[in-house]
Every structure is written in C-alpha cells, then in structure tokens.
Protein backbone atom coordinates (compact mmCIF):
# COMPACT_ATOMS: atom_id res chain seq x y z
CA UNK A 1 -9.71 -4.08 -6.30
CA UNK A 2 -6.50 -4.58 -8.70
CA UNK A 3 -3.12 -4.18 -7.30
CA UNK A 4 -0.80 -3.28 -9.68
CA UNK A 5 2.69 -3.26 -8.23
CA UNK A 6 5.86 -1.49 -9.84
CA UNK A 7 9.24 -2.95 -8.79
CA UNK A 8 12.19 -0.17 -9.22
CA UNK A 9 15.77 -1.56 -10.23
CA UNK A 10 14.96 -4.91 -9.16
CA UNK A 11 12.40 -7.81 -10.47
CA UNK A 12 10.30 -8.77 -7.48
CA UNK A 13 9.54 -12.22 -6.57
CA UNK A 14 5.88 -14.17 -7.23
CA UNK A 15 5.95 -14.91 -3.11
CA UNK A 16 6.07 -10.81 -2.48
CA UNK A 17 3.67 -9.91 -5.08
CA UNK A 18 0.89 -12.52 -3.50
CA UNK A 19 1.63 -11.37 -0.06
CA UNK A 20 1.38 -7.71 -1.43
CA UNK A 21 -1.93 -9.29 -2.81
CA UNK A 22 -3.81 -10.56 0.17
CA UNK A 23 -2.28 -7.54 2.68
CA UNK A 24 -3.60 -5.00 0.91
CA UNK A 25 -7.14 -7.53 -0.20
CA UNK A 26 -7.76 -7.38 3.47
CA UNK A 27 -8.43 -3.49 2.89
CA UNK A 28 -11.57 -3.66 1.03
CA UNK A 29 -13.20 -5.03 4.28
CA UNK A 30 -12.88 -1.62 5.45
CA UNK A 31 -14.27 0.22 2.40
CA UNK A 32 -15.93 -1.98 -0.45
CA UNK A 33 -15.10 0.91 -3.07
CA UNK A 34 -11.88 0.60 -3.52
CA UNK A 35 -11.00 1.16 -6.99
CA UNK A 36 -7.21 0.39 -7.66
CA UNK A 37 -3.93 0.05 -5.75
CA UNK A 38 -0.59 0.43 -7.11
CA UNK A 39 2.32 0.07 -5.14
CA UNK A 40 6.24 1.44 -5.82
CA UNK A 41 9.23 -1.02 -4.53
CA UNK A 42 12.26 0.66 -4.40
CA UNK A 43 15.64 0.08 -2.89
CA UNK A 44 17.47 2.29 -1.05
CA UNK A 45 21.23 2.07 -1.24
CA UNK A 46 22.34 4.40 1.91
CA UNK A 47 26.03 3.37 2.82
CA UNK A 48 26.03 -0.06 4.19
CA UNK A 49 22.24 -0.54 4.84
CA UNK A 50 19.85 -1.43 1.96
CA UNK A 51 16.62 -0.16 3.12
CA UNK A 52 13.40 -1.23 0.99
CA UNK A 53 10.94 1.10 0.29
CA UNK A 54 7.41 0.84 -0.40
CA UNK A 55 4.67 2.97 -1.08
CA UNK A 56 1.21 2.74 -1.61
CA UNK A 57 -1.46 4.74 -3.68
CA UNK A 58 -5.11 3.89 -3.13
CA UNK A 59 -7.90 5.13 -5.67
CA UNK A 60 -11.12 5.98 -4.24
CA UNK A 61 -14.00 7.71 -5.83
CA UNK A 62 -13.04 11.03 -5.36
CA UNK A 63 -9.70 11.17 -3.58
CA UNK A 64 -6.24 9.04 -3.49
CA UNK A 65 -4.93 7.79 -0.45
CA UNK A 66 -0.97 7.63 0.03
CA UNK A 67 0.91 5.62 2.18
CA UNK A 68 4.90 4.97 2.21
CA UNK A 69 7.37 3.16 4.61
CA UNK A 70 10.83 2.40 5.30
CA UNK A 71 12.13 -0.54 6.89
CA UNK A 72 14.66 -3.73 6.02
CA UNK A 73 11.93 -5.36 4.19
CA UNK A 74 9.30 -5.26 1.99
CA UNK A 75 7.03 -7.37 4.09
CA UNK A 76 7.19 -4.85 7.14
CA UNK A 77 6.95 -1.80 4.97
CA UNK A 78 3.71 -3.36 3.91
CA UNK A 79 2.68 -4.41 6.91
CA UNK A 80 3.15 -0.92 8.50
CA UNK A 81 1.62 0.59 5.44
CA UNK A 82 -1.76 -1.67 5.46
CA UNK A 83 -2.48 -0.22 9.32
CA UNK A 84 -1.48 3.01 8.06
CA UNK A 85 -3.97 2.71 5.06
CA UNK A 86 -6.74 0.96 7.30
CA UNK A 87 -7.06 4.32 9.73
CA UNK A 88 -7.43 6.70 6.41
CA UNK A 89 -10.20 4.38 4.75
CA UNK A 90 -11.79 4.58 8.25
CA UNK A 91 -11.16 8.18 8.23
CA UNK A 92 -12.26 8.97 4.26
CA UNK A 93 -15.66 6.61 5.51
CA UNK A 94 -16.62 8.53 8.04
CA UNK A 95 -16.29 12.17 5.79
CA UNK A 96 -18.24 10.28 3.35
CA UNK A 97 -21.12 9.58 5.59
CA UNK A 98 -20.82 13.11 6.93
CA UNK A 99 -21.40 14.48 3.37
CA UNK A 100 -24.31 12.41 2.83
C-alpha cells in the first residue's frame, strides 16, 4: 500500500510520517488489497486550543473508505482513526464475500 500524506499549513516531521507509516501498514493485515492511503493533517486554530486534525482516505477496488478525527494530537487522531478504519475493512470484507 502507499501512504501518501498531505500536511496543511504546517511541514510535518519524518518521526510522524513513519508512525503514520507503520499505523496505517498494520491495515493491510486486515485486507491485502489495499490500494492507496492518503491522509490530510490539518490544524485547527479554535480560540485557545489547537486541535490537530487528521483524516484518512483508503482506496479499495471499488469503493473509498473515509475516516477523520479530532484530538490534541496527531498520534491519537491516528490511532483512533486506524480502529475506526480496521471495523470498515472488516465490514467492506465481509460484503465482498457476500457478493461472491
């Protein structure tokens, strides 16, 4: 699968890209197909909190899944997002396999 990750109004670190990386790597043990990922950073400048924002578009033959999460950083937004992503590949399996 290739990640391709879009950081808006900021230049994201090497550490978060490789940890946005091998998260969303771990995904293709639930569905092999996987075709690309690209991911959105934003921040979110809401009176005195900075929330980070991330969100998460998954190509797979036929269909795109779409994830996105708010939280104080990017590492629990993708966190969140991966489980979040994990029960729709489970999901988009198992209509596959009905189809068939």
């Amino acid at each position: 699968m290739k990640v391709y990750t879009e950081a808006v109004h900021f230049t994201a670190d090497q550490k978060l890209l490789e940890f946005i990386e091998k998260k969303l790597g771990k995904l293709d043990t639930f569905f092999d197909r996987i075709i690309e990922a690209r991911v959105n950073l934003k921040l979110e400048n809401s009176g005195q909190v900075k929330d980070k924002i991330a969100e998460v578009r998954i190509s797979v033959p036929g269909d795109i899944l779409i994830a996105k999460h708010t939280d104080k950083t990017f590492e629990a937004s993708i966190d969140k997002i991966t489980d979040v992503l994990k029960r729709q590949l489970v999901k988009y399996k198992e209509r596959m396999r009905e189809t068939i």
